[in-house]
Each structure stands twice: as C-alpha cells, then as structure tokens.
C-alpha atoms as a PDB file:
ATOM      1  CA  UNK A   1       0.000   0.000   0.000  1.00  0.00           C
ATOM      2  CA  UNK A   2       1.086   3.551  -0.741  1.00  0.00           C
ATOM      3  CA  UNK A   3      -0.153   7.259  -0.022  1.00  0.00           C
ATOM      4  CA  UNK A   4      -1.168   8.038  -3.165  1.00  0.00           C
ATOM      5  CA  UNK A   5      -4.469   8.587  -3.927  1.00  0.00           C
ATOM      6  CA  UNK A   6      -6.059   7.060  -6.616  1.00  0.00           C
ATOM      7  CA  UNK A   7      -7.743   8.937 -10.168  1.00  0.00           C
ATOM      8  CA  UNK A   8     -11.060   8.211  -9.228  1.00  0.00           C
ATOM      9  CA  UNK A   9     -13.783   8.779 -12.613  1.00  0.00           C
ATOM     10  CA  UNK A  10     -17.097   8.917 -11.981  1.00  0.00           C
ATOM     11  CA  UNK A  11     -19.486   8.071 -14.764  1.00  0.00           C
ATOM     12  CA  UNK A  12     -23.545   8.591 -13.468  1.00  0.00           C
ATOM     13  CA  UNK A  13     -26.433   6.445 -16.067  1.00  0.00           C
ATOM     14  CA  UNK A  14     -29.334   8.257 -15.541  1.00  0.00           C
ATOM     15  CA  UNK A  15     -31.884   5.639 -17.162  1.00  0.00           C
ATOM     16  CA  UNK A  16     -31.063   3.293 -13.893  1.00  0.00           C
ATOM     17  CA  UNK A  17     -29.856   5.750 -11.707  1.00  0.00           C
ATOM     18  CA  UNK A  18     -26.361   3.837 -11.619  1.00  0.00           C
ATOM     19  CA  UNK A  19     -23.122   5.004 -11.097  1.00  0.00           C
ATOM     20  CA  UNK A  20     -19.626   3.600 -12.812  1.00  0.00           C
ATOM     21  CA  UNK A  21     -16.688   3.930 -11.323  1.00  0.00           C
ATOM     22  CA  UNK A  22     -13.109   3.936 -13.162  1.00  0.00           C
ATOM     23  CA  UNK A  23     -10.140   3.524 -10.460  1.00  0.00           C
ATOM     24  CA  UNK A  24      -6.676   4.548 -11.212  1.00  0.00           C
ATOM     25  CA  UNK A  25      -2.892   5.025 -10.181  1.00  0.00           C
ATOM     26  CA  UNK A  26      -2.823   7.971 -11.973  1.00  0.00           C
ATOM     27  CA  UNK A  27       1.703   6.944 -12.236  1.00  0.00           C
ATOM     28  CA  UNK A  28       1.158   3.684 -13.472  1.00  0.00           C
ATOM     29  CA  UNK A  29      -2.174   4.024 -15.621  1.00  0.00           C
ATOM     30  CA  UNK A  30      -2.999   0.324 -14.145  1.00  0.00           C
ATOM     31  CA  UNK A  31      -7.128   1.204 -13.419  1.00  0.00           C
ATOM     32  CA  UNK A  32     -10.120  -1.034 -12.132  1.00  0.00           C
ATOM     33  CA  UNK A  33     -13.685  -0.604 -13.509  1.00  0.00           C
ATOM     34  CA  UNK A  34     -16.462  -0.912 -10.589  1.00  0.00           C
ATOM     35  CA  UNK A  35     -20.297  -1.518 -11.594  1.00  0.00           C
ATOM     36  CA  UNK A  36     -20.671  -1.156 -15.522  1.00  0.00           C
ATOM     37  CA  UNK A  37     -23.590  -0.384 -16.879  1.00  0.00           C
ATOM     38  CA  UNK A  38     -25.055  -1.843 -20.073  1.00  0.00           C
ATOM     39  CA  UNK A  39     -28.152  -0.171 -21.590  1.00  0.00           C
ATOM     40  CA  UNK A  40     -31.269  -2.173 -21.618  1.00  0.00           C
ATOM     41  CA  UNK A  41     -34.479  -0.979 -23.464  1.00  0.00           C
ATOM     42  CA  UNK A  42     -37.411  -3.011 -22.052  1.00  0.00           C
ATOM     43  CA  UNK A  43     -39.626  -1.198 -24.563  1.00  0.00           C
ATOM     44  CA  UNK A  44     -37.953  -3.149 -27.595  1.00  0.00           C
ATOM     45  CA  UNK A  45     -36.111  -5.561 -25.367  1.00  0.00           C
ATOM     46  CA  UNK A  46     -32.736  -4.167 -26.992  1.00  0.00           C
ATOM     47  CA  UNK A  47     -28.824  -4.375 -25.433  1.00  0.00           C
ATOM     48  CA  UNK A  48     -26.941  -1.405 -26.691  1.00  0.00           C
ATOM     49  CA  UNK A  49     -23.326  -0.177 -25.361  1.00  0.00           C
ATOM     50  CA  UNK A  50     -23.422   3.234 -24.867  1.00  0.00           C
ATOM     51  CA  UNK A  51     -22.530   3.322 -21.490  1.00  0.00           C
ATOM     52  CA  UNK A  52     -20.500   0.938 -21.596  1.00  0.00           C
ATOM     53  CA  UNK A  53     -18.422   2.438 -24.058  1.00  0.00           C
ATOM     54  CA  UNK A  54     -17.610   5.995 -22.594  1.00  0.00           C
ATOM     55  CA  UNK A  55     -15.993   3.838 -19.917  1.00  0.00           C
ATOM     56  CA  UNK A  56     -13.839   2.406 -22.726  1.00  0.00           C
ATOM     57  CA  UNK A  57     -13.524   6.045 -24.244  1.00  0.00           C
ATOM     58  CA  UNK A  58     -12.261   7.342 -20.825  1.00  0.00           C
ATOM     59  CA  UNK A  59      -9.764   4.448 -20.650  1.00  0.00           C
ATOM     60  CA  UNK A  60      -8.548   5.106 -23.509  1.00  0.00           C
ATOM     61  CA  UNK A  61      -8.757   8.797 -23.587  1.00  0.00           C
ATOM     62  CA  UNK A  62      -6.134   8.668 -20.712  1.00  0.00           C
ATOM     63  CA  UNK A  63      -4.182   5.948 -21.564  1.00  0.00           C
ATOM     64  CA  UNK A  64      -4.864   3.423 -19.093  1.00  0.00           C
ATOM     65  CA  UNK A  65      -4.509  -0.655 -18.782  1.00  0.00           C
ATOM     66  CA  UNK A  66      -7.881  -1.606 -17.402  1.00  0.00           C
ATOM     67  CA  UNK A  67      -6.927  -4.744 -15.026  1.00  0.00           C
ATOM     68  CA  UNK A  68      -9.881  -5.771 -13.534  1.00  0.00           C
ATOM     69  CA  UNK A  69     -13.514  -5.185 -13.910  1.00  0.00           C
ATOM     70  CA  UNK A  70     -15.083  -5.082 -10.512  1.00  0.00           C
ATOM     71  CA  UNK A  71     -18.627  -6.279  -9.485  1.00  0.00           C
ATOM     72  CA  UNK A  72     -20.219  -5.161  -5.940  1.00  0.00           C
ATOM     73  CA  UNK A  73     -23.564  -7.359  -6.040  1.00  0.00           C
ATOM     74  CA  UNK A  74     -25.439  -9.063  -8.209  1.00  0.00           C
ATOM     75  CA  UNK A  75     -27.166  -5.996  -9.267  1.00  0.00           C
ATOM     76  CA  UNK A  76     -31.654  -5.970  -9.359  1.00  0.00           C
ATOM     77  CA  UNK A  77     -32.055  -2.737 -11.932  1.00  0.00           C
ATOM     78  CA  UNK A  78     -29.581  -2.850 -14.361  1.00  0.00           C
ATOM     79  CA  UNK A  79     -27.362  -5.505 -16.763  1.00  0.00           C
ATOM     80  CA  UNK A  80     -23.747  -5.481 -16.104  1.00  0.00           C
ATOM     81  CA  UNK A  81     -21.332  -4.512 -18.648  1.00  0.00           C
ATOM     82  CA  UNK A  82     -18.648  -6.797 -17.480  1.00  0.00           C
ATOM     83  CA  UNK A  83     -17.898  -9.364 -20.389  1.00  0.00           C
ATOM     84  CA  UNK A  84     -18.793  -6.576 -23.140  1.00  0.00           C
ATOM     85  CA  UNK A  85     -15.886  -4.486 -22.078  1.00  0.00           C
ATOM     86  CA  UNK A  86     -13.794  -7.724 -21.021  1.00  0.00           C
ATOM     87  CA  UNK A  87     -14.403  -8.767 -24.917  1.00  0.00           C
ATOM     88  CA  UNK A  88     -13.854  -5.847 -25.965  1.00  0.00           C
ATOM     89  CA  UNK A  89     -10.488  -4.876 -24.548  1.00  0.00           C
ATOM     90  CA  UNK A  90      -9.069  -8.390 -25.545  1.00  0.00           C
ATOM     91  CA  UNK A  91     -10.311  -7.019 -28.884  1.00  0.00           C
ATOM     92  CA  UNK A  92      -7.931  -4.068 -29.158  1.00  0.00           C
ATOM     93  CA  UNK A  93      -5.452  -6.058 -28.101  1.00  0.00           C
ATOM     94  CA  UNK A  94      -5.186  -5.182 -24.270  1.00  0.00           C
ATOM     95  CA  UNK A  95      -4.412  -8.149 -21.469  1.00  0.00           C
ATOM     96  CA  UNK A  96      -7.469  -9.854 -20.406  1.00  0.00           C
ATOM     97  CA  UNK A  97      -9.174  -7.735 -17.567  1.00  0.00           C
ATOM     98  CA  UNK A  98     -10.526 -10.302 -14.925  1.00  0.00           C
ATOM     99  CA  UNK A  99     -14.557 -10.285 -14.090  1.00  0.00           C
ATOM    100  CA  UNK A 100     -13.952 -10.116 -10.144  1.00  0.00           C
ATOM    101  CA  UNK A 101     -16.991 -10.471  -7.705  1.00  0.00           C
ATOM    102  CA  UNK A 102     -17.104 -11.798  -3.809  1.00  0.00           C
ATOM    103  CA  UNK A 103     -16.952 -15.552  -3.282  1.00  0.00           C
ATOM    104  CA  UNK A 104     -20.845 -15.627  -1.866  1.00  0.00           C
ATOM    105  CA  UNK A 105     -21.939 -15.308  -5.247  1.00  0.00           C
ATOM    106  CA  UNK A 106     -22.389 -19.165  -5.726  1.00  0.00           C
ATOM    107  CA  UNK A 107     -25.607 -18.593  -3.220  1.00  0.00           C
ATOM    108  CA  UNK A 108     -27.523 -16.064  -5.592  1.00  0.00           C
ATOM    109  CA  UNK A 109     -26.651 -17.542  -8.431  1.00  0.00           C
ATOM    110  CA  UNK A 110     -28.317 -20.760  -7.002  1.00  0.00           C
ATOM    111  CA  UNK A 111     -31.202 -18.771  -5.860  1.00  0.00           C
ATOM    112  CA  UNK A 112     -31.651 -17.131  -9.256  1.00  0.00           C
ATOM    113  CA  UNK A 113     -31.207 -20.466 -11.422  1.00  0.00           C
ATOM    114  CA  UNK A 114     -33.993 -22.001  -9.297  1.00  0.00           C
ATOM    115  CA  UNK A 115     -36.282 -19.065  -9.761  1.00  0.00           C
ATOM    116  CA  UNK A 116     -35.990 -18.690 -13.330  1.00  0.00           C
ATOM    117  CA  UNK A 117     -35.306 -22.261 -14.718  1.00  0.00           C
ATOM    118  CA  UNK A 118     -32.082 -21.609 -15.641  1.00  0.00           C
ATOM    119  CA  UNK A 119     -29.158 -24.193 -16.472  1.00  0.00           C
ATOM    120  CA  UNK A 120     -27.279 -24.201 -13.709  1.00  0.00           C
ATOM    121  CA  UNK A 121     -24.466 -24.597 -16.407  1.00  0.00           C
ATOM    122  CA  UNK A 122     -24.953 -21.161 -17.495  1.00  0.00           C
ATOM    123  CA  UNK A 123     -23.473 -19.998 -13.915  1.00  0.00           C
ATOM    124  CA  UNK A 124     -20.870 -21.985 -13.627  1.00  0.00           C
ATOM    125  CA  UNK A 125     -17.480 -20.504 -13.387  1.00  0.00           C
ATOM    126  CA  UNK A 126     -18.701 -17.281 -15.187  1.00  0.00           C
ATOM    127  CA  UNK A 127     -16.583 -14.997 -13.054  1.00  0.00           C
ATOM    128  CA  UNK A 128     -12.766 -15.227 -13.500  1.00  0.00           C
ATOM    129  CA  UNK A 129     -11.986 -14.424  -9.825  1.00  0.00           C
ATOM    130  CA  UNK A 130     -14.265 -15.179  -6.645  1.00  0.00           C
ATOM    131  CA  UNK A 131     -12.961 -12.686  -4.378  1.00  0.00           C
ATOM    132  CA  UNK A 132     -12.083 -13.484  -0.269  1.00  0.00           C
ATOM    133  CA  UNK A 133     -12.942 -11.227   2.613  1.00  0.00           C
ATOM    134  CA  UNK A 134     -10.115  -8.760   2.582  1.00  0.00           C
ATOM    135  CA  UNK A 135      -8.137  -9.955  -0.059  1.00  0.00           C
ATOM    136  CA  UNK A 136      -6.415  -7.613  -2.150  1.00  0.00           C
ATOM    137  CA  UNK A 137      -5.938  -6.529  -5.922  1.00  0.00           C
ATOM    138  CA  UNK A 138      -3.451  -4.645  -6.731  1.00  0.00           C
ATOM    139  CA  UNK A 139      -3.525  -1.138  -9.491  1.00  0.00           C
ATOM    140  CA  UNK A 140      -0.498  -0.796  -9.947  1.00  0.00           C
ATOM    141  CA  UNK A 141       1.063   0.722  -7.211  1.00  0.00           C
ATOM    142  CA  UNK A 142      -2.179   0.397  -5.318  1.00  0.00           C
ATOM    143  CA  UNK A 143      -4.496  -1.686  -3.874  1.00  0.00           C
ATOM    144  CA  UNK A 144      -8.254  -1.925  -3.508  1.00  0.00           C
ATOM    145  CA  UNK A 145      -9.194  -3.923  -0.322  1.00  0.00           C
ATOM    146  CA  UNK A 146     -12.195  -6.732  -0.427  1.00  0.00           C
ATOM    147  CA  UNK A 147     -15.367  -5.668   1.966  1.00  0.00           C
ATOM    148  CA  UNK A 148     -17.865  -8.114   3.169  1.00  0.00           C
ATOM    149  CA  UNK A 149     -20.756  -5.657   2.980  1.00  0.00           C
ATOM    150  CA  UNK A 150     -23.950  -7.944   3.380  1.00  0.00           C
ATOM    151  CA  UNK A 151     -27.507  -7.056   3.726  1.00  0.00           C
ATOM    152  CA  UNK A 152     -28.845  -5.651   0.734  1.00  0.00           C
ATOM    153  CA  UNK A 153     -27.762  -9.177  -0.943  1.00  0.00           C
ATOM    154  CA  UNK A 154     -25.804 -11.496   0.744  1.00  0.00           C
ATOM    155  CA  UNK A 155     -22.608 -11.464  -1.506  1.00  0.00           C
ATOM    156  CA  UNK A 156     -22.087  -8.095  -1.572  1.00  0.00           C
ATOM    157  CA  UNK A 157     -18.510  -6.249  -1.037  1.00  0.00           C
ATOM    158  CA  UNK A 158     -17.446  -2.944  -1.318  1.00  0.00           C
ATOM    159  CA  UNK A 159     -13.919  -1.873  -2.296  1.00  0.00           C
ATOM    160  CA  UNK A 160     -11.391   0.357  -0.511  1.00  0.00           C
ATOM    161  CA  UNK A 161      -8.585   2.001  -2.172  1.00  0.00           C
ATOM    162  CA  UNK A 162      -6.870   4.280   0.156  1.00  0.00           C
ATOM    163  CA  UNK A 163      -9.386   6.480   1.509  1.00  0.00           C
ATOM    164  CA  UNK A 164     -12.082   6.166  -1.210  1.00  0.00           C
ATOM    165  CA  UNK A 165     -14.663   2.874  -0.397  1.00  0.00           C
ATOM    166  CA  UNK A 166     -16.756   1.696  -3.260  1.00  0.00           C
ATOM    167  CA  UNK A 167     -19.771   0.737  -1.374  1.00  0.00           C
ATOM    168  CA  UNK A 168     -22.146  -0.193  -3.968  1.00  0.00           C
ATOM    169  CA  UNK A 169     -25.611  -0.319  -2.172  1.00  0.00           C
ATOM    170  CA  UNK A 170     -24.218  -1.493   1.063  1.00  0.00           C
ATOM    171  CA  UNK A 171     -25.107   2.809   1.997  1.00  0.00           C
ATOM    172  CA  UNK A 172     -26.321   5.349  -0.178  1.00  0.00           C
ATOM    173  CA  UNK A 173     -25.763   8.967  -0.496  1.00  0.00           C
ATOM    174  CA  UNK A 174     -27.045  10.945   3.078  1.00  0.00           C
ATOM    175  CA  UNK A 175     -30.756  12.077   1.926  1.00  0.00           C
ATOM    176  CA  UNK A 176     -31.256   9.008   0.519  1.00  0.00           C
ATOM    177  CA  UNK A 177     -29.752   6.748   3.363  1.00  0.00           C
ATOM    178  CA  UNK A 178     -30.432   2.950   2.993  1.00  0.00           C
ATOM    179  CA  UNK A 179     -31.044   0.153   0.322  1.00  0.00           C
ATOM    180  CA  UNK A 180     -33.607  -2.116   0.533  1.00  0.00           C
ATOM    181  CA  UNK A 181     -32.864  -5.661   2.293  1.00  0.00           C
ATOM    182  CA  UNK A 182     -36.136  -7.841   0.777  1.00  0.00           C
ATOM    183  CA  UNK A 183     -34.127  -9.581  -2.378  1.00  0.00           C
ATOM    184  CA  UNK A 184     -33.670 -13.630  -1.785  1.00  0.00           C
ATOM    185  CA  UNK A 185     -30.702 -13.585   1.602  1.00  0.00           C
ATOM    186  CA  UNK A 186     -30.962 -10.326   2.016  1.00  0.00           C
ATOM    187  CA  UNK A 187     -31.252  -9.184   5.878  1.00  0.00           C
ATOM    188  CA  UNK A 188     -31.901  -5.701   7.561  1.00  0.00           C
ATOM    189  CA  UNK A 189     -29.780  -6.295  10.929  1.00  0.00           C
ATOM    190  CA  UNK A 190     -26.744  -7.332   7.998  1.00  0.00           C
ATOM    191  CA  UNK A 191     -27.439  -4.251   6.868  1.00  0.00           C
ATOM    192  CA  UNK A 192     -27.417  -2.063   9.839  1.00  0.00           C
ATOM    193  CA  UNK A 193     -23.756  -4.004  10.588  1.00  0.00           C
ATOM    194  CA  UNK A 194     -22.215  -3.196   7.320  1.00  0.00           C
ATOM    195  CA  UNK A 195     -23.655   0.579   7.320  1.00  0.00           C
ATOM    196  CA  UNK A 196     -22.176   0.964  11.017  1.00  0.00           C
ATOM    197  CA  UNK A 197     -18.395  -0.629   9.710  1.00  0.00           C
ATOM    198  CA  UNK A 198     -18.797   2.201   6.863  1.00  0.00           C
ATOM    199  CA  UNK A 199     -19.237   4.800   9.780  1.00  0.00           C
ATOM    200  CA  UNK A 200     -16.808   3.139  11.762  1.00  0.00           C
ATOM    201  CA  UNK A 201     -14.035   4.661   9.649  1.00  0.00           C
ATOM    202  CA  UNK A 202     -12.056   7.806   9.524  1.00  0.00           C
ATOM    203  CA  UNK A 203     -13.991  10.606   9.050  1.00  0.00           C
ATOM    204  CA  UNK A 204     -12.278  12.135   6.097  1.00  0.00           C
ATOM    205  CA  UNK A 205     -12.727   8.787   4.323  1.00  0.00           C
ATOM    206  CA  UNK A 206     -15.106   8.618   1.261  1.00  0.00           C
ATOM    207  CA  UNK A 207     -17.803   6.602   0.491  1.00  0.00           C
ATOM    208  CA  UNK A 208     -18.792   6.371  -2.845  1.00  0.00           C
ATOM    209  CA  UNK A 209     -22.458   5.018  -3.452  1.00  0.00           C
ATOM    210  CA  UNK A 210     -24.081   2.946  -6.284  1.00  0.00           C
ATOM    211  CA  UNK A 211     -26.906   4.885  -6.781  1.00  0.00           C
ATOM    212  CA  UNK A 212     -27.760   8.379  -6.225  1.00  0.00           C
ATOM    213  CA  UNK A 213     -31.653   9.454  -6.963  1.00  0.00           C
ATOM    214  CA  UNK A 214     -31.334  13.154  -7.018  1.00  0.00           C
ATOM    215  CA  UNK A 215     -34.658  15.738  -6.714  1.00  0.00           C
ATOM    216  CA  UNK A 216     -35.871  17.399  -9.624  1.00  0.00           C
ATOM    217  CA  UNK A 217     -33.321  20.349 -10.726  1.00  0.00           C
ATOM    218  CA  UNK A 218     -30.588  18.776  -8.480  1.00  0.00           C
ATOM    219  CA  UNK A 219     -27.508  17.256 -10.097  1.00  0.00           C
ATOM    220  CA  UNK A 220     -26.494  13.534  -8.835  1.00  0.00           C
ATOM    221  CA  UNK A 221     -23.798  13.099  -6.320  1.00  0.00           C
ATOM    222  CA  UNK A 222     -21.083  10.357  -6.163  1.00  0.00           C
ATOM    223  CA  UNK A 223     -19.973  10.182  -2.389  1.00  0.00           C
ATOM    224  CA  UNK A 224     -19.864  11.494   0.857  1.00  0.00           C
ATOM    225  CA  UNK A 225     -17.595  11.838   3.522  1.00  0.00           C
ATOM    226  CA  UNK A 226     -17.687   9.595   6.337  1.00  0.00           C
ATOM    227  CA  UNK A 227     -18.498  12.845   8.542  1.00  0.00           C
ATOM    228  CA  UNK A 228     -21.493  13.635   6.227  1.00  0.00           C
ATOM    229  CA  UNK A 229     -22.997  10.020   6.799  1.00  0.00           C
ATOM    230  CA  UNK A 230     -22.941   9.504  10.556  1.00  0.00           C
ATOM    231  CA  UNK A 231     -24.143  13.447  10.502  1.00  0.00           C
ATOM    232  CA  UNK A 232     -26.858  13.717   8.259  1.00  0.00           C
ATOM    233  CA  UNK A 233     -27.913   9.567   6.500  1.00  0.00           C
ATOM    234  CA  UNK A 234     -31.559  10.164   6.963  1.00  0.00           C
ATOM    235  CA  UNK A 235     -31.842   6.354   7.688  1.00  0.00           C
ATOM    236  CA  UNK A 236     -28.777   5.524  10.039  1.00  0.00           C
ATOM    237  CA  UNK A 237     -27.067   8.710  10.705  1.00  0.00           C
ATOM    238  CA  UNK A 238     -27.085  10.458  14.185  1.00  0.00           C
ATOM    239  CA  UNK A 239     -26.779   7.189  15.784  1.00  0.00           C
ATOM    240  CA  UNK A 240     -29.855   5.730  14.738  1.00  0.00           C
ATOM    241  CA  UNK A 241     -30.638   2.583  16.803  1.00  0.00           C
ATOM    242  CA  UNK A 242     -30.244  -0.650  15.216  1.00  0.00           C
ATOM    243  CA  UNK A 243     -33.759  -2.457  16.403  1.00  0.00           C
ATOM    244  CA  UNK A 244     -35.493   1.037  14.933  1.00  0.00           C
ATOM    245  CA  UNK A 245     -33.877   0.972  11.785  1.00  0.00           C
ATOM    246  CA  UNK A 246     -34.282  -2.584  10.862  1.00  0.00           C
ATOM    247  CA  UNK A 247     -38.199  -2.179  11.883  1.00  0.00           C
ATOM    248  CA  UNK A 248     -38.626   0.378   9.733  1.00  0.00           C
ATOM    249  CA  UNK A 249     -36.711  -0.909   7.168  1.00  0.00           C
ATOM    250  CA  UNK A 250     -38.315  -4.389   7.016  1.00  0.00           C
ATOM    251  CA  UNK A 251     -41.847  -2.070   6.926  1.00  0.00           C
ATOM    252  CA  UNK A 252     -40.777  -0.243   3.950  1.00  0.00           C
ATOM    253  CA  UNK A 253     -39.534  -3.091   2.003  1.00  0.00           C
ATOM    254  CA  UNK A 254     -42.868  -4.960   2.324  1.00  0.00           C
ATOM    255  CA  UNK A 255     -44.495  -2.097   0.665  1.00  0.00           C
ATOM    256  CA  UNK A 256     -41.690  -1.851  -2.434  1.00  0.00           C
ATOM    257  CA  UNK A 257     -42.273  -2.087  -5.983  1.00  0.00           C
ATOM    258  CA  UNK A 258     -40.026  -4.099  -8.015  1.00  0.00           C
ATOM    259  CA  UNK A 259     -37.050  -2.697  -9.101  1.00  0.00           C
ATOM    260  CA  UNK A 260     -37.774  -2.279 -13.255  1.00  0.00           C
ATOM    261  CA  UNK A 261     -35.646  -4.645 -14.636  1.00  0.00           C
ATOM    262  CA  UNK A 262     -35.275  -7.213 -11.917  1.00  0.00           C
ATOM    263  CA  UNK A 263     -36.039 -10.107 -13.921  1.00  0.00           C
ATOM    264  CA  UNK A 264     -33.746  -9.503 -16.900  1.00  0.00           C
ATOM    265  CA  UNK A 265     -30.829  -7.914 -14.275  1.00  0.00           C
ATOM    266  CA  UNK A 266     -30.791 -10.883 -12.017  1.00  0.00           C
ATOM    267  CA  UNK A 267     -30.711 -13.509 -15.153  1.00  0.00           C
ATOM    268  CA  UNK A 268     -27.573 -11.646 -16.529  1.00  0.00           C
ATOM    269  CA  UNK A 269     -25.573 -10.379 -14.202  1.00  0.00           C
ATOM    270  CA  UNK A 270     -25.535 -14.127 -12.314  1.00  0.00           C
ATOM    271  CA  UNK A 271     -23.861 -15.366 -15.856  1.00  0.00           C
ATOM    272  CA  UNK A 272     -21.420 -11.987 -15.578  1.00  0.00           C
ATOM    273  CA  UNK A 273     -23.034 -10.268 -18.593  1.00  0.00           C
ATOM    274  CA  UNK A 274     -23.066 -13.208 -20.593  1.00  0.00           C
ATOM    275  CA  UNK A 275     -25.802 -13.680 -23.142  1.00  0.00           C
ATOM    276  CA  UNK A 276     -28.323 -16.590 -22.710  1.00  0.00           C
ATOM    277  CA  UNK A 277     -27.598 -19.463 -25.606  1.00  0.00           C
ATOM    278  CA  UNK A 278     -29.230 -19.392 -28.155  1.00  0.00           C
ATOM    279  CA  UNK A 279     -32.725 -21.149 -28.925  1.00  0.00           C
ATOM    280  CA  UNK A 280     -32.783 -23.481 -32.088  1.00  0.00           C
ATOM    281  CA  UNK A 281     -33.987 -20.590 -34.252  1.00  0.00           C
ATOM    282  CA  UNK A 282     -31.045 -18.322 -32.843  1.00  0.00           C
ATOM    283  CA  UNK A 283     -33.082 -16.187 -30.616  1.00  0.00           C
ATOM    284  CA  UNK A 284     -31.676 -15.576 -26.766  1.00  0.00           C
ATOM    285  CA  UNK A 285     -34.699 -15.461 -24.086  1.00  0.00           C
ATOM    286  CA  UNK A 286     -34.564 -13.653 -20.609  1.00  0.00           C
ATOM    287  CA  UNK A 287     -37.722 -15.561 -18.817  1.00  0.00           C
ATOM    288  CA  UNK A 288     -40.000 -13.177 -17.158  1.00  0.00           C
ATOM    289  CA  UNK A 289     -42.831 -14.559 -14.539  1.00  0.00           C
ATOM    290  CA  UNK A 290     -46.391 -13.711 -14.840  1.00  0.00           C
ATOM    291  CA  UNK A 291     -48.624 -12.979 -12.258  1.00  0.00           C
ATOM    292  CA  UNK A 292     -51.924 -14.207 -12.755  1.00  0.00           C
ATOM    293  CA  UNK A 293     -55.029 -13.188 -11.237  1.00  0.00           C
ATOM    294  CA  UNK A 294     -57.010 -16.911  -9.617  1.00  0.00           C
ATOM    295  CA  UNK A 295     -59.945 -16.608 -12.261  1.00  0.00           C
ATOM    296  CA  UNK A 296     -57.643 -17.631 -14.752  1.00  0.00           C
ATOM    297  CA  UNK A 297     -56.146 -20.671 -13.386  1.00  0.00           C
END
C-alpha cells in the first residue's frame, strides 16, 4: 500500500440511476472498472453499449490498462457490462481484464437459477476471480481492499482504495440513506452491521455510493464523507438505533415495488453479462414470470 491517492472517474447512467466507477494510479495508468452499466431498453427488449463504451472512451482517452472489472452485487435494476468491455479490450489487443466479484456469489446464483429455470451450467465458473474477505488486488502501485458488505444481498462487497470505499448499495448517499434488504438472503440487521463498519471509519474517508436518486433540478452526487454520513444519512445517521432501523426498514420493504428490470438484471448479471444461448432458431430469451389473477387458473 502507498499514499497516493487514486484517479477516481465517476461516470452517473441516468436511465437506472447507476453510477460507474473507473479507479486509477494515476503513475502507473494500471485502473479497475467498478459496476458497468449496459443499456437495456425493455420497450424493444434491446442491449446497446453506450454506457458501456464511454468507460472504454475514458480508458482510452487517458491511456490506461484496465486490469480488472469489478462487481459489488449481483445488481436488481440494471445488466452489467462486465464481459462486453472484457471482450472488448481483448479485442484491441489489451491483457485480459478479470470479471472479479465476492466468493458468496455461488448462493444467488443458485437462488436465481432455481427461480428462473435456468441451467445451472450457465453460472458456472462465469466470473474469473471469486474474491475473499479482505483480499487484495493490486492497481499498480495500489491496492483496492475486499469488503464483506452484506444485507442488501448477501454477496455483496465494497472496495477500498486508500481512503475512497466503493460501497455499492451497502449505503447510499445521506438524503437518501439505505437500500432495501427484501431480495432472496438479504437481511436488515446485515445491513445495519455493514452501514455501522462504513461509519466506523475515519472521518475524512469517502464513500462512494451505487446509486444516487437526485430531486428534480438537483444534479447527482457520487460520495460522501464519512463525517457527512454519521451526521446527516436520513436512515442511520445520528446514531440511529439498530432495532429502529431494521423495523422500519423491514416495513418499507414490504411495501416496495419491483425494481424495473429485476427479472432480466438478475438472469444476466448471475452469468457476468453473458448472453443466454441461443434457442434453435437463434433467438436468446430472458424468462420473465407472470402474475396471474385466480380466475384464470
């Protein structure tokens, strides 16, 4: 580990409210890519890349190797870009970029296979590295840090690179506070746990969120201090108690939509961004439940 601090891009997708993160050792150029987005038009049921590809435009734009391609969580409202821009670098002739996710993964994946009628097949071995509790990946001269961060799913990690944590939705940004916990192992008191080792931290330490849902005529924020979140999280800040917050929270996730895309999300980003196979007339399927009313059964 070294003082320097990392390069730290932030790239917002306003369709899912998502953002990407590019990491670098701005000596070296060595660089990490955290939550990718590929677009998803459930109107047409289209993949394009435009997302995706301004992260390749900024990597390139500034020179750097990308060496890994990070995933927090199996992500519920939006497709991961992962193997598009791990194809697509070997492409242009760049070292393979491993797909890196925590090692609990093998849990949702089962969960989502049994859900959907997947091939359990289809999961296996998708990622390229299954990451350890506090293991460590080196950018070039630095270092980002593995974080068990359960309760919104249970495999879900942040990453800490110096003083910068990439917290997916383990905590969001202060008015918005707190992800919801009612996904397949997911678990409010996990939650509270992982939000309280976030605050646990030095205070000049950032947190950078997965999501930021700014108010009409505001502009979306990455992070917030460590100060900012035990001052102001409107959900655990202030010293919220833990048997409060996990009431409430378990309240409001009973009365939660589904997240948009949740059935196409979970289907893809368990295979790592790979595409279904192919039906016998070529055609790739993402299976989508009905819910039928008891008349017509």
């Amino acid at each position: 580990m070294t003082n320097i601090d990392p390069k730290v891009h932030t790239v917002f997708e306003s369709k899912t409210s998502t953002w990407q993160y590019i990491v670098a050792d701005p000596d070296t150029g060595d660089a990490v890519i955290i939550d990718s987005v590929l677009d998803y038009d459930p109107s047409t049921n289209t993949i394009s890349t435009t997302s995706a590809d301004e992260l390749l435009s900024i990597a390139e734009e500034n020179s750097y190797n990308i060496v890994a391609i990070l995933e927090t969580h199996v992500h519920a409202d939006h497709l991961t870009a992962a193997t598009y821009l791990q194809k697509t670098l070997l492409g242009r002739g760049k070292p393979k970029a491993d797909i890196c996710i925590g090692k609990r993964i093998a849990q949702v994946q089962q969960n989502v296979a049994q859900r959907y009628s997947l091939d359990a097949a289809e999961c296996a071995g998708v990622f390229d590295r299954y990451l350890d509790d506090d293991a460590t990946l080196p950018i070039g001269r630095l270092a980002a840090r593995v974080l068990h961060l359960p309760g919104h799913t249970p495999d879900h990690v942040g990453y800490a690179v110096g003083p910068n944590v990439f917290t997916g939705d383990s905590i969001f940004l202060p008015d918005v506070g707190s992800a919801r916990c009612d996904f397949p192992g997911g678990d409010a008191r996990a939650l509270y746990a992982s939000m309280a080792r976030l605050l646990a931290l030095p205070p000049h330490y950032r947190l950078y969120s997965g999501h930021d849902y700014p108010s009409a005529g505001q502009e979306p924020r990455a992070c917030a201090t460590v100060a900012e979140q035990r001052d102001r999280n409107k959900h655990v800040g202030g010293g919220a108690p833990e048997d409060a917050f996990v009431a409430w929270r378990r309240e409001r996730d009973a009365g939660l939509a589904e997240p948009r895309l949740i059935h196409q999300a979970l289907q893809f980003n368990v295979r790592a961004g790979r595409l279904p196979r192919p039906g016998p007339a070529g055609d790739r399927f993402l299976h989508v439940p009905l819910k039928v009313p008891p008349a017509l059964l």
